[in-house]
C-alpha atoms as a PDB file:
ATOM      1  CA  UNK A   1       6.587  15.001 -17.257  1.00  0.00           C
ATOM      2  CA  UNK A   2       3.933  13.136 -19.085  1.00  0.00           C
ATOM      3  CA  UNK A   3       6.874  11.341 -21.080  1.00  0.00           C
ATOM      4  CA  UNK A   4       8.961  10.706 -18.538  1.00  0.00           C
ATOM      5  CA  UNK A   5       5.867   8.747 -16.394  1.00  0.00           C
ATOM      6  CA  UNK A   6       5.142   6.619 -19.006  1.00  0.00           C
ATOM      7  CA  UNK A   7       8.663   5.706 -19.947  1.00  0.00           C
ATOM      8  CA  UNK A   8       9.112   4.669 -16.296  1.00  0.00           C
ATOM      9  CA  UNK A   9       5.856   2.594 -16.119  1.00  0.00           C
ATOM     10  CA  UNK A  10       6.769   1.125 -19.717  1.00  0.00           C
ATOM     11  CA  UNK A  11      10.077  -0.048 -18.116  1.00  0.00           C
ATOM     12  CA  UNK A  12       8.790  -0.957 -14.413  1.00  0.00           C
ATOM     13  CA  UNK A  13       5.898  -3.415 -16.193  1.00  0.00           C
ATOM     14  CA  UNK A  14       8.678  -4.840 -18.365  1.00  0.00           C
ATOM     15  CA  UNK A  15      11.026  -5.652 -15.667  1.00  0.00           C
ATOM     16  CA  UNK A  16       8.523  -6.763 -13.157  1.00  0.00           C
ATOM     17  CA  UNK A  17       7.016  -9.266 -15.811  1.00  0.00           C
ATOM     18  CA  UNK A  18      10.077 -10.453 -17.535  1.00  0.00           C
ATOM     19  CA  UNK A  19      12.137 -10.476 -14.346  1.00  0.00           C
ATOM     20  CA  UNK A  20      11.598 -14.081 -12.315  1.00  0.00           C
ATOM     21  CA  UNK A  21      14.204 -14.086  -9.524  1.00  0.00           C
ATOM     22  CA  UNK A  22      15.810 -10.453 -10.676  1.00  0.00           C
ATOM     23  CA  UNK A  23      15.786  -7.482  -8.858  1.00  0.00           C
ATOM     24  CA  UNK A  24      14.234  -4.341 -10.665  1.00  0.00           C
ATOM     25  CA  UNK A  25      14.363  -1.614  -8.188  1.00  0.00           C
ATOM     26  CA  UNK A  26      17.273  -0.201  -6.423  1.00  0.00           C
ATOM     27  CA  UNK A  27      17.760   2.637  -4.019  1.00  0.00           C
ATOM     28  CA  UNK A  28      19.068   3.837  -0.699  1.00  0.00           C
ATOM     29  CA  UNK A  29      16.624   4.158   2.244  1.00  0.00           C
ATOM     30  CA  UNK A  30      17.297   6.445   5.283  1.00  0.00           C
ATOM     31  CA  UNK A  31      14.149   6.654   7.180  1.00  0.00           C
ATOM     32  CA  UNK A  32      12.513   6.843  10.942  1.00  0.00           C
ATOM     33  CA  UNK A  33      10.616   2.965  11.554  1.00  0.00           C
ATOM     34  CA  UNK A  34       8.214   3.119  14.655  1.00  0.00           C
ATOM     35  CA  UNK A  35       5.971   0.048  15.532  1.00  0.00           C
ATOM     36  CA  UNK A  36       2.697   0.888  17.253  1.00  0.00           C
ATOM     37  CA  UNK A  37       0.634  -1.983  19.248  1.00  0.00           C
ATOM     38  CA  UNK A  38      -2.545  -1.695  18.840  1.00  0.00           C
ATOM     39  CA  UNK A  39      -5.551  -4.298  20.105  1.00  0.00           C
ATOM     40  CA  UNK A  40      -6.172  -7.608  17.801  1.00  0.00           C
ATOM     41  CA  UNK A  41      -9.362  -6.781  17.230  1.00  0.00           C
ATOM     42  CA  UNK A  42      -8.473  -3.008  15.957  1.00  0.00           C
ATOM     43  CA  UNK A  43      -6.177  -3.947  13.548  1.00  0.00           C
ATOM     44  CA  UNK A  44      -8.259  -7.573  12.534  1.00  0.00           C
ATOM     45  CA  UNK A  45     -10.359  -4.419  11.008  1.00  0.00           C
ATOM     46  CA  UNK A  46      -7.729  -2.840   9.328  1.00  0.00           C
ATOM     47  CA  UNK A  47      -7.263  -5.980   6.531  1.00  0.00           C
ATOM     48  CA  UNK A  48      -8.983  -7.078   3.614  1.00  0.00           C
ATOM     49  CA  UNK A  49     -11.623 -10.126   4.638  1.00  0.00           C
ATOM     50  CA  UNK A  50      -9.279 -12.751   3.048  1.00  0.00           C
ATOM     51  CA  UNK A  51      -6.821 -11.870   5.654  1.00  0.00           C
ATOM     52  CA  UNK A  52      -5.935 -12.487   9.693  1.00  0.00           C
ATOM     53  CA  UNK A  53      -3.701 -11.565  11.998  1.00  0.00           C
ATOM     54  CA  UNK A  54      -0.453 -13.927  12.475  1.00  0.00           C
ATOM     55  CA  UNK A  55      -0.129 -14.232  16.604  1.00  0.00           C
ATOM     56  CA  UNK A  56       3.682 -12.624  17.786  1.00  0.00           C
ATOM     57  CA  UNK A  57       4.319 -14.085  21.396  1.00  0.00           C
ATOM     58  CA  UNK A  58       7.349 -12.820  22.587  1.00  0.00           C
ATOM     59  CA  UNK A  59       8.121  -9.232  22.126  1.00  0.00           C
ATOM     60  CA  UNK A  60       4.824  -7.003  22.334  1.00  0.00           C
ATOM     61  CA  UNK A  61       1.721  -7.412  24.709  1.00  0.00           C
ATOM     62  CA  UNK A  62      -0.783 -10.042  24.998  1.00  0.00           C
ATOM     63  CA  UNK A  63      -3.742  -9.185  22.906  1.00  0.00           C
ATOM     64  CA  UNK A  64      -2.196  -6.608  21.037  1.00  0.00           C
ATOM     65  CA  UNK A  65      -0.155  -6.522  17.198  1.00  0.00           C
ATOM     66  CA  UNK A  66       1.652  -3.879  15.597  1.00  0.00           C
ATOM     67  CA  UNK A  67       1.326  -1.602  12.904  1.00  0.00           C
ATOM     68  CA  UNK A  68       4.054   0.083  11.370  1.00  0.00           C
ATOM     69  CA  UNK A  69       4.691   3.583  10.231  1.00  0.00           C
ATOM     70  CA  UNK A  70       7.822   4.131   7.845  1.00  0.00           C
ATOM     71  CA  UNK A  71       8.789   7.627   7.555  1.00  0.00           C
ATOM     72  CA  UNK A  72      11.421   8.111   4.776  1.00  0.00           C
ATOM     73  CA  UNK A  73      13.564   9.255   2.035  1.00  0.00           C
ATOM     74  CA  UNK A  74      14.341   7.033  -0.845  1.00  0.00           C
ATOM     75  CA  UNK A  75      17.738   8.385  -2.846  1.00  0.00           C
ATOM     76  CA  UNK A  76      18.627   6.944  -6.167  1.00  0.00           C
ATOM     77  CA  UNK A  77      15.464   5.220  -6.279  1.00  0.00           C
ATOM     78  CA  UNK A  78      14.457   3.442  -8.835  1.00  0.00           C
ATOM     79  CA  UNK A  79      14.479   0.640 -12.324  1.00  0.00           C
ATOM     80  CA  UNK A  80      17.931  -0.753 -12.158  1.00  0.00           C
ATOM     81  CA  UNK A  81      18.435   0.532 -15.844  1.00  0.00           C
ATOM     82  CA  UNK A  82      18.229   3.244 -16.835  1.00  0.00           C
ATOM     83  CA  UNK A  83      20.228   5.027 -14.136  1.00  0.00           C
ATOM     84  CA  UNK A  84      18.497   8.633 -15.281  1.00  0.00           C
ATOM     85  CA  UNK A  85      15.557   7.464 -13.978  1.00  0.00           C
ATOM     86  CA  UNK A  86      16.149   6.932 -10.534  1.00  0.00           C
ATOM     87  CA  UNK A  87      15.116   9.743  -8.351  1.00  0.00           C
ATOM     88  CA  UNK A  88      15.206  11.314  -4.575  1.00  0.00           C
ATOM     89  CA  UNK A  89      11.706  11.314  -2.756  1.00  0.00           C
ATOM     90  CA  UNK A  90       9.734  11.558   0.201  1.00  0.00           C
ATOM     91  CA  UNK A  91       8.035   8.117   1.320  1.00  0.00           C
ATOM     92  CA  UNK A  92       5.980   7.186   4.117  1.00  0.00           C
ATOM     93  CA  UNK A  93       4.580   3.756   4.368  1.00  0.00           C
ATOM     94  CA  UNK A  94       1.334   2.808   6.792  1.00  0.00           C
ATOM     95  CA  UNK A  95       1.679  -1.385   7.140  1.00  0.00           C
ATOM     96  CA  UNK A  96       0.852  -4.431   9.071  1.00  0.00           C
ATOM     97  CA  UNK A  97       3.041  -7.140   9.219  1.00  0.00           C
ATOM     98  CA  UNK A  98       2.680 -10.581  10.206  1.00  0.00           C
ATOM     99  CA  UNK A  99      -0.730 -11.826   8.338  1.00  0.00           C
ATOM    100  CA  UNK A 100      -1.871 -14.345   6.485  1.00  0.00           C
ATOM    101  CA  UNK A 101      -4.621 -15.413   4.109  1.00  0.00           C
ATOM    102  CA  UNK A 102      -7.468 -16.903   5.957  1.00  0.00           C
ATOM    103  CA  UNK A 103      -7.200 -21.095   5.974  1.00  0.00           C
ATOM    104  CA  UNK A 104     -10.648 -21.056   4.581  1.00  0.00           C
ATOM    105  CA  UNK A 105      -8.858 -19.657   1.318  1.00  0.00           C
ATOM    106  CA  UNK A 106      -6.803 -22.384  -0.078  1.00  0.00           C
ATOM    107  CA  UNK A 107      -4.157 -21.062  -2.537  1.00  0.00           C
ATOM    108  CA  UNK A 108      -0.813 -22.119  -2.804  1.00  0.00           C
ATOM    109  CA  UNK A 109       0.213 -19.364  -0.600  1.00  0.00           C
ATOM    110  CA  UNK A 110      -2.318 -19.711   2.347  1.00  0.00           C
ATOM    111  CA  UNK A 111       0.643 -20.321   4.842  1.00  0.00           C
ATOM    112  CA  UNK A 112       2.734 -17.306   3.738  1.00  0.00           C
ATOM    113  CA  UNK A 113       3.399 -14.403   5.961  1.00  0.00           C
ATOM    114  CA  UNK A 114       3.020 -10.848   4.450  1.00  0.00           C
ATOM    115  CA  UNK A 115       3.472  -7.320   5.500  1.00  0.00           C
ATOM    116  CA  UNK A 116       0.146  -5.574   4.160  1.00  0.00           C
ATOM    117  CA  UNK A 117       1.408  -1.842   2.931  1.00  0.00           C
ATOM    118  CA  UNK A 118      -2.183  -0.644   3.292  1.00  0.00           C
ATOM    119  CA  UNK A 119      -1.549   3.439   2.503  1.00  0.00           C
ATOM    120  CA  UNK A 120       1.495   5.414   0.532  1.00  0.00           C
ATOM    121  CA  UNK A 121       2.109   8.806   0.759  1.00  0.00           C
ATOM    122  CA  UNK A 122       5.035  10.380  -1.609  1.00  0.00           C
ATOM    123  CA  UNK A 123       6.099  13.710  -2.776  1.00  0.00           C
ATOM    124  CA  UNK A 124       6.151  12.706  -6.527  1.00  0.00           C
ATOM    125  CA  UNK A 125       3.066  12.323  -8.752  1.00  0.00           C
ATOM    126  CA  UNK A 126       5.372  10.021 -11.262  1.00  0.00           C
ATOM    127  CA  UNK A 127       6.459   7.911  -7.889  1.00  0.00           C
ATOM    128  CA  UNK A 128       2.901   8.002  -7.098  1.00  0.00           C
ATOM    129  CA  UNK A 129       1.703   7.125 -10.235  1.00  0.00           C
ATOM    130  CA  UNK A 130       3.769   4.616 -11.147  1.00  0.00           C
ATOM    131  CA  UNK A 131       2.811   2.496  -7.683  1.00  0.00           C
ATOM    132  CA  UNK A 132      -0.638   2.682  -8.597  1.00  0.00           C
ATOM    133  CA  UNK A 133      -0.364   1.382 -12.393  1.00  0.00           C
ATOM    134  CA  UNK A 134       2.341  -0.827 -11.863  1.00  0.00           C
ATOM    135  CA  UNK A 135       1.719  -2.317  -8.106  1.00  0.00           C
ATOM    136  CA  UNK A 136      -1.476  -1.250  -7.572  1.00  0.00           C
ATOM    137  CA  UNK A 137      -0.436   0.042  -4.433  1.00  0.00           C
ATOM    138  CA  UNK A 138      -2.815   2.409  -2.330  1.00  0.00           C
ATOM    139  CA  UNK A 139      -0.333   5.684  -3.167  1.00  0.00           C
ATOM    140  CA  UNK A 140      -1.163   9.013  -3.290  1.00  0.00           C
ATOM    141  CA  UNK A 141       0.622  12.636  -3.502  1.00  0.00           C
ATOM    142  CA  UNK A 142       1.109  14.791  -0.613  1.00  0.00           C
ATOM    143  CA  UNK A 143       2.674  18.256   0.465  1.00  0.00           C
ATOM    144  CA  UNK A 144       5.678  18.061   2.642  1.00  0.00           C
ATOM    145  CA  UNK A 145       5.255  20.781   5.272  1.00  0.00           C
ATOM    146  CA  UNK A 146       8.515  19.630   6.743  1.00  0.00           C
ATOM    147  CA  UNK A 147      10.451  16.908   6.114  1.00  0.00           C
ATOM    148  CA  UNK A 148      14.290  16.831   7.371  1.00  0.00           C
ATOM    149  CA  UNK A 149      15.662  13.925   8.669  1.00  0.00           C
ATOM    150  CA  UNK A 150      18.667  15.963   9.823  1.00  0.00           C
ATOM    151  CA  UNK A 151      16.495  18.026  11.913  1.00  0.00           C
ATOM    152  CA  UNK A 152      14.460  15.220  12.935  1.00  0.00           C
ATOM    153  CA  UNK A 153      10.875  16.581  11.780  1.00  0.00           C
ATOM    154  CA  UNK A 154       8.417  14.694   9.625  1.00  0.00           C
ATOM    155  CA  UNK A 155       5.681  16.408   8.635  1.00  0.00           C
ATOM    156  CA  UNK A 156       3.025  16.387   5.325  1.00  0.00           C
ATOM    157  CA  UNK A 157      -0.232  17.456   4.365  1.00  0.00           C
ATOM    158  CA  UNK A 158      -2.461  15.578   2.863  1.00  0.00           C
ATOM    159  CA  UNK A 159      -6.381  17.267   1.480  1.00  0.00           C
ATOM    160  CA  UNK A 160      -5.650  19.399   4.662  1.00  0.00           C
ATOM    161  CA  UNK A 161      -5.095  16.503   7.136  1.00  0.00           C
ATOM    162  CA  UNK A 162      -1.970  16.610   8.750  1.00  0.00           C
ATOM    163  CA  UNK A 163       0.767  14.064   9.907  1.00  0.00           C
ATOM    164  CA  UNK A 164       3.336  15.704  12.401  1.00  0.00           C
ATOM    165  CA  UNK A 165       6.325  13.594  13.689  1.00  0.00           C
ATOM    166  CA  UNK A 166       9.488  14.721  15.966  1.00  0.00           C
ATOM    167  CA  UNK A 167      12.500  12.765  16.364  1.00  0.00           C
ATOM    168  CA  UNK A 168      15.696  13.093  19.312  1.00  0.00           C
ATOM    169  CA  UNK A 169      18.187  10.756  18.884  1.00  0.00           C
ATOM    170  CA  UNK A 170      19.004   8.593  21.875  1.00  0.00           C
ATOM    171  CA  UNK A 171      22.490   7.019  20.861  1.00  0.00           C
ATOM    172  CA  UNK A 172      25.537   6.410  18.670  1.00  0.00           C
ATOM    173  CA  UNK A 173      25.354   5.135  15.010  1.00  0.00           C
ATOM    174  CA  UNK A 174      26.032   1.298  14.844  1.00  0.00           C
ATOM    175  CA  UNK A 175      25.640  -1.740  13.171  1.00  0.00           C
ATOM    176  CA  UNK A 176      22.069  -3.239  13.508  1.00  0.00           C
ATOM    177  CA  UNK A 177      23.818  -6.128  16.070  1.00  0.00           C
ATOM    178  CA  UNK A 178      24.183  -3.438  18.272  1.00  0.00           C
ATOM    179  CA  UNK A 179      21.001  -2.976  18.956  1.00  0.00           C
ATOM    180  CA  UNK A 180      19.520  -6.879  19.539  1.00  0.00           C
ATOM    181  CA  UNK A 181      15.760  -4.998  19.362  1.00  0.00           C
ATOM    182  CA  UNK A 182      16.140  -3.941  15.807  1.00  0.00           C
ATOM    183  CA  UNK A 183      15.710  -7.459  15.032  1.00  0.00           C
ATOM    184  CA  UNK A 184      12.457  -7.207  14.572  1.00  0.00           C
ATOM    185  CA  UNK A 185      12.336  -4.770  12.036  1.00  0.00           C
ATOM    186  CA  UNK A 186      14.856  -6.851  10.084  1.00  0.00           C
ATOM    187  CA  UNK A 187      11.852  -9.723  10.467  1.00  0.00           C
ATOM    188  CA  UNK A 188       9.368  -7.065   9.335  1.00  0.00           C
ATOM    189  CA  UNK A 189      11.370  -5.366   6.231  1.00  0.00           C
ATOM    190  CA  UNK A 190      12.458  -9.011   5.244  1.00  0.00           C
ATOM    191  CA  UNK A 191       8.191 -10.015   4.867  1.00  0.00           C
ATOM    192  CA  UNK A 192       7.494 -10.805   0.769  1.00  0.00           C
ATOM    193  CA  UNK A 193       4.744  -7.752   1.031  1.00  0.00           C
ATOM    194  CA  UNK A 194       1.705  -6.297  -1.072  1.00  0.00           C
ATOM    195  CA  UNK A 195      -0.460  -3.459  -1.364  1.00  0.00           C
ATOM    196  CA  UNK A 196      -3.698  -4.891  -2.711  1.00  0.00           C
ATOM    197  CA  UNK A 197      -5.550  -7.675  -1.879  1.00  0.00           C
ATOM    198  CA  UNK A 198      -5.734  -8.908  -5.536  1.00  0.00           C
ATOM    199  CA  UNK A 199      -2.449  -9.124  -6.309  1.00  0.00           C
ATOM    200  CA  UNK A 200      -1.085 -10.765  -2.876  1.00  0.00           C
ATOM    201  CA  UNK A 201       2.959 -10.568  -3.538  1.00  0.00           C
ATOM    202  CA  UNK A 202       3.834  -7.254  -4.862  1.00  0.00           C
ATOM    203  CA  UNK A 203       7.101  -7.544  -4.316  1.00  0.00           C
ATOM    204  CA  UNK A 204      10.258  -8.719  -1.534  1.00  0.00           C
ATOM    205  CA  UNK A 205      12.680  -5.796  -0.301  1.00  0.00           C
ATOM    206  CA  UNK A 206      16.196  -7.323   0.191  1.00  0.00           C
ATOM    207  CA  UNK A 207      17.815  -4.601   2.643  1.00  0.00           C
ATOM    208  CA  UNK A 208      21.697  -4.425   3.381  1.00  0.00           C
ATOM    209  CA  UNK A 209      21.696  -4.619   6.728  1.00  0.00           C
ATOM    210  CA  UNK A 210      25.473  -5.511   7.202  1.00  0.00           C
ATOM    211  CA  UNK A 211      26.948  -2.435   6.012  1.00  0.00           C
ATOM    212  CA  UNK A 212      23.666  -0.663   7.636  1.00  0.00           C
ATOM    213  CA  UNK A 213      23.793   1.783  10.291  1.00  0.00           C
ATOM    214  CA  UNK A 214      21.183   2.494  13.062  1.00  0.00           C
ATOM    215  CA  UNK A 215      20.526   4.613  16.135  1.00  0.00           C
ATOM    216  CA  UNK A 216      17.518   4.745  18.594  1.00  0.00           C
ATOM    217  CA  UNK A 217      15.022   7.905  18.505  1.00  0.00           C
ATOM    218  CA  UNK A 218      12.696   8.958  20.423  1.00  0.00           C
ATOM    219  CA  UNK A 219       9.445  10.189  18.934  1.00  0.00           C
ATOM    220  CA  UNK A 220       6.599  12.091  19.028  1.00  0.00           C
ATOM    221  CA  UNK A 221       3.635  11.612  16.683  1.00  0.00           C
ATOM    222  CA  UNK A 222       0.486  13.245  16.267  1.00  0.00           C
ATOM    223  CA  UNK A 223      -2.066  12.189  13.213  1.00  0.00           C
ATOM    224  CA  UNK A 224      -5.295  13.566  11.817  1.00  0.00           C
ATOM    225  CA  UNK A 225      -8.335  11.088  11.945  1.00  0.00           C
ATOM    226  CA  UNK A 226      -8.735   9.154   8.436  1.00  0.00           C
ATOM    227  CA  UNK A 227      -5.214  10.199   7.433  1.00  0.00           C
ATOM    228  CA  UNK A 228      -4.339   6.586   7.884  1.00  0.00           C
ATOM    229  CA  UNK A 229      -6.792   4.201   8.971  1.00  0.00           C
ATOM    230  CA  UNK A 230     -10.018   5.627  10.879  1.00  0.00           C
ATOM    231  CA  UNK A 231      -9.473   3.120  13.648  1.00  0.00           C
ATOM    232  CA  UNK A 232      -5.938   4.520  14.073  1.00  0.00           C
ATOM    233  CA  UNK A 233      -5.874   6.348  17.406  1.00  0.00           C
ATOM    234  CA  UNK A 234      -5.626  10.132  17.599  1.00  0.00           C
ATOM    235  CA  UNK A 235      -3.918  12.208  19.176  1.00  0.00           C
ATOM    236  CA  UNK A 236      -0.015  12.341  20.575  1.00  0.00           C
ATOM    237  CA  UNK A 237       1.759   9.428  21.025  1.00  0.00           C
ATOM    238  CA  UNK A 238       4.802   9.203  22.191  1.00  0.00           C
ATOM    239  CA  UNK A 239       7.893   6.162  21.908  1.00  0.00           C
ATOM    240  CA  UNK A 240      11.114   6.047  23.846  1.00  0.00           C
ATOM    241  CA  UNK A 241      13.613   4.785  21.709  1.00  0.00           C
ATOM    242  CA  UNK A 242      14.900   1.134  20.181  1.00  0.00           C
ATOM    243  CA  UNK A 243      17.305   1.012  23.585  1.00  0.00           C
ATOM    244  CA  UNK A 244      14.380   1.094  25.626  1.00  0.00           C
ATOM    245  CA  UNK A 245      12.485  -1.740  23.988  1.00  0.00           C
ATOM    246  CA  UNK A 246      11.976  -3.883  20.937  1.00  0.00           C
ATOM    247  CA  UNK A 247      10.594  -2.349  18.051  1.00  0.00           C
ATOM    248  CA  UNK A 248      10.360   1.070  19.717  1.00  0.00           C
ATOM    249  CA  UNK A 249      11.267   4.348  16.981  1.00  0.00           C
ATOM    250  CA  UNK A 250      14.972   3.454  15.180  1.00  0.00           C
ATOM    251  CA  UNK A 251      16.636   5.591  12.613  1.00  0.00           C
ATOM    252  CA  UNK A 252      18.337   3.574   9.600  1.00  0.00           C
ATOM    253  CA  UNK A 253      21.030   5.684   7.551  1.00  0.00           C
ATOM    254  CA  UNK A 254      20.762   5.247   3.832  1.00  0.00           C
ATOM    255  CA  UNK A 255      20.370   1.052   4.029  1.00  0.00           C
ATOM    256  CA  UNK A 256      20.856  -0.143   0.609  1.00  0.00           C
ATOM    257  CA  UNK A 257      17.822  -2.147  -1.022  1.00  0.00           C
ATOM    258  CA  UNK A 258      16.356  -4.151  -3.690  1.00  0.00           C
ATOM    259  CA  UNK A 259      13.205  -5.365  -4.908  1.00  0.00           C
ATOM    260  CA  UNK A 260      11.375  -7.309  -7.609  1.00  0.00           C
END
């Protein structure tokens, strides 16, 4: 195992140094995306101080911006060479899209728009790992209690704490034109995106949404305080589907992806 870690952070660092426009990661992606809306001034706290919120005016309430929670398998995951070390894992992802750096900062990238991946949680301590050492991503290794996307459960333990989500489907696979609110996770998932404040691109997912297929869900969620962010709300929450309203729960359907 110990090998097999290093080889694949040996060959991630290459790639992601020597790479310039080139993709280095590859995979397929079914997953569960749900956007939550939460006050401006609740999530203002969930960023780094460089950072503030970019304002959305047309598809969520006044006052109020969304976090995302991405609950997911990745299959065939991972350098594009070689193909023996790609893999099959669990992946959840706790963001917030739409920032920016501060205009006080002044970089070259002060009017960029990111998606902020603030917490992973994977089944794999080489996935986990090689996040951390590579990316410097927030990732850490959890126990999947139940995870089957077939049966529409989602649920891991993490130091005891507990993340519990149940999907029903509410309609027919499609293509993601079928469903005009999906179009905002196509925004979101299409956001050049990092996972620590230091190093503000980590990396840019290009996602095949044209051969993609989608369906709406309905969800429930429950999640244990400090699992993801402590001003997270507790408690049940519950979302009525992607036919129901923009950037409500979708299920994607092994979208093929990139990154560099």
């Amino acid at each position: 195992m110990e090998a097999y870690i290093f080889l694949r952070c040996f060959l991630l660092l290459a790639l992601f140094h020597g790479s310039n426009q080139a993709d280095v990661i590859i995979g397929h992606y079914k997953a569960w995306w749900a956007a939550v809306t939460l006050p401006n001034t609740t999530v203002q706290a969930m960023l780094p101080d460089d950072f503030e919120l970019v304002t959305i005016k047309d598809w969520i309430p006044p006052g109020t911006h969304p976090v995302v929670l991405e609950m997911g398998m990745e299959h065939d995951c991972g350098p594009v060479w070689p193909k023996p070390l790609q893999s099959t894992f669990m992946e959840f992802k706790y963001e917030i899209p739409f920032i920016k750096r501060k205009d006080i900062i002044k970089r070259k990238d002060s009017e960029a728009t990111f998606n902020y991946k603030s917490i992973i949680y994977v089944d794999s301590e080489a996935e986990s790992f090689a996040s951390r050492e590579v990316y410097r991503l927030n990732s850490s290794v959890v126990k999947p209690v139940n995870v089957s996307l077939e049966n529409g459960a989602y649920e891991f333990n993490y130091n005891d704490l507990m993340f519990k989500a149940f999907f029903t489907p509410k309609g027919a696979w499609n293509t993601t034109d079928a469903y005009p609110g999906f179009k905002q996770y196509i925004n979101i998932m299409n956001l050049k995106w990092f996972g620590s404040p230091e190093l503000t691109e980590c990396a840019q997912h290009h996602y095949d949404f044209t051969s993609a297929k989608i369906r709406p869900a309905a969800m429930t969620v429950s999640v244990d305080h400090n699992l993801l962010s402590p001003m997270f709300p507790q408690g049940v929450r519950r979302f009525l589907g992607l036919d129901t309203a923009p950037g409500e729960c979708s299920e994607t359907s092994r979208v093929g992806h990139s990154s560099r």
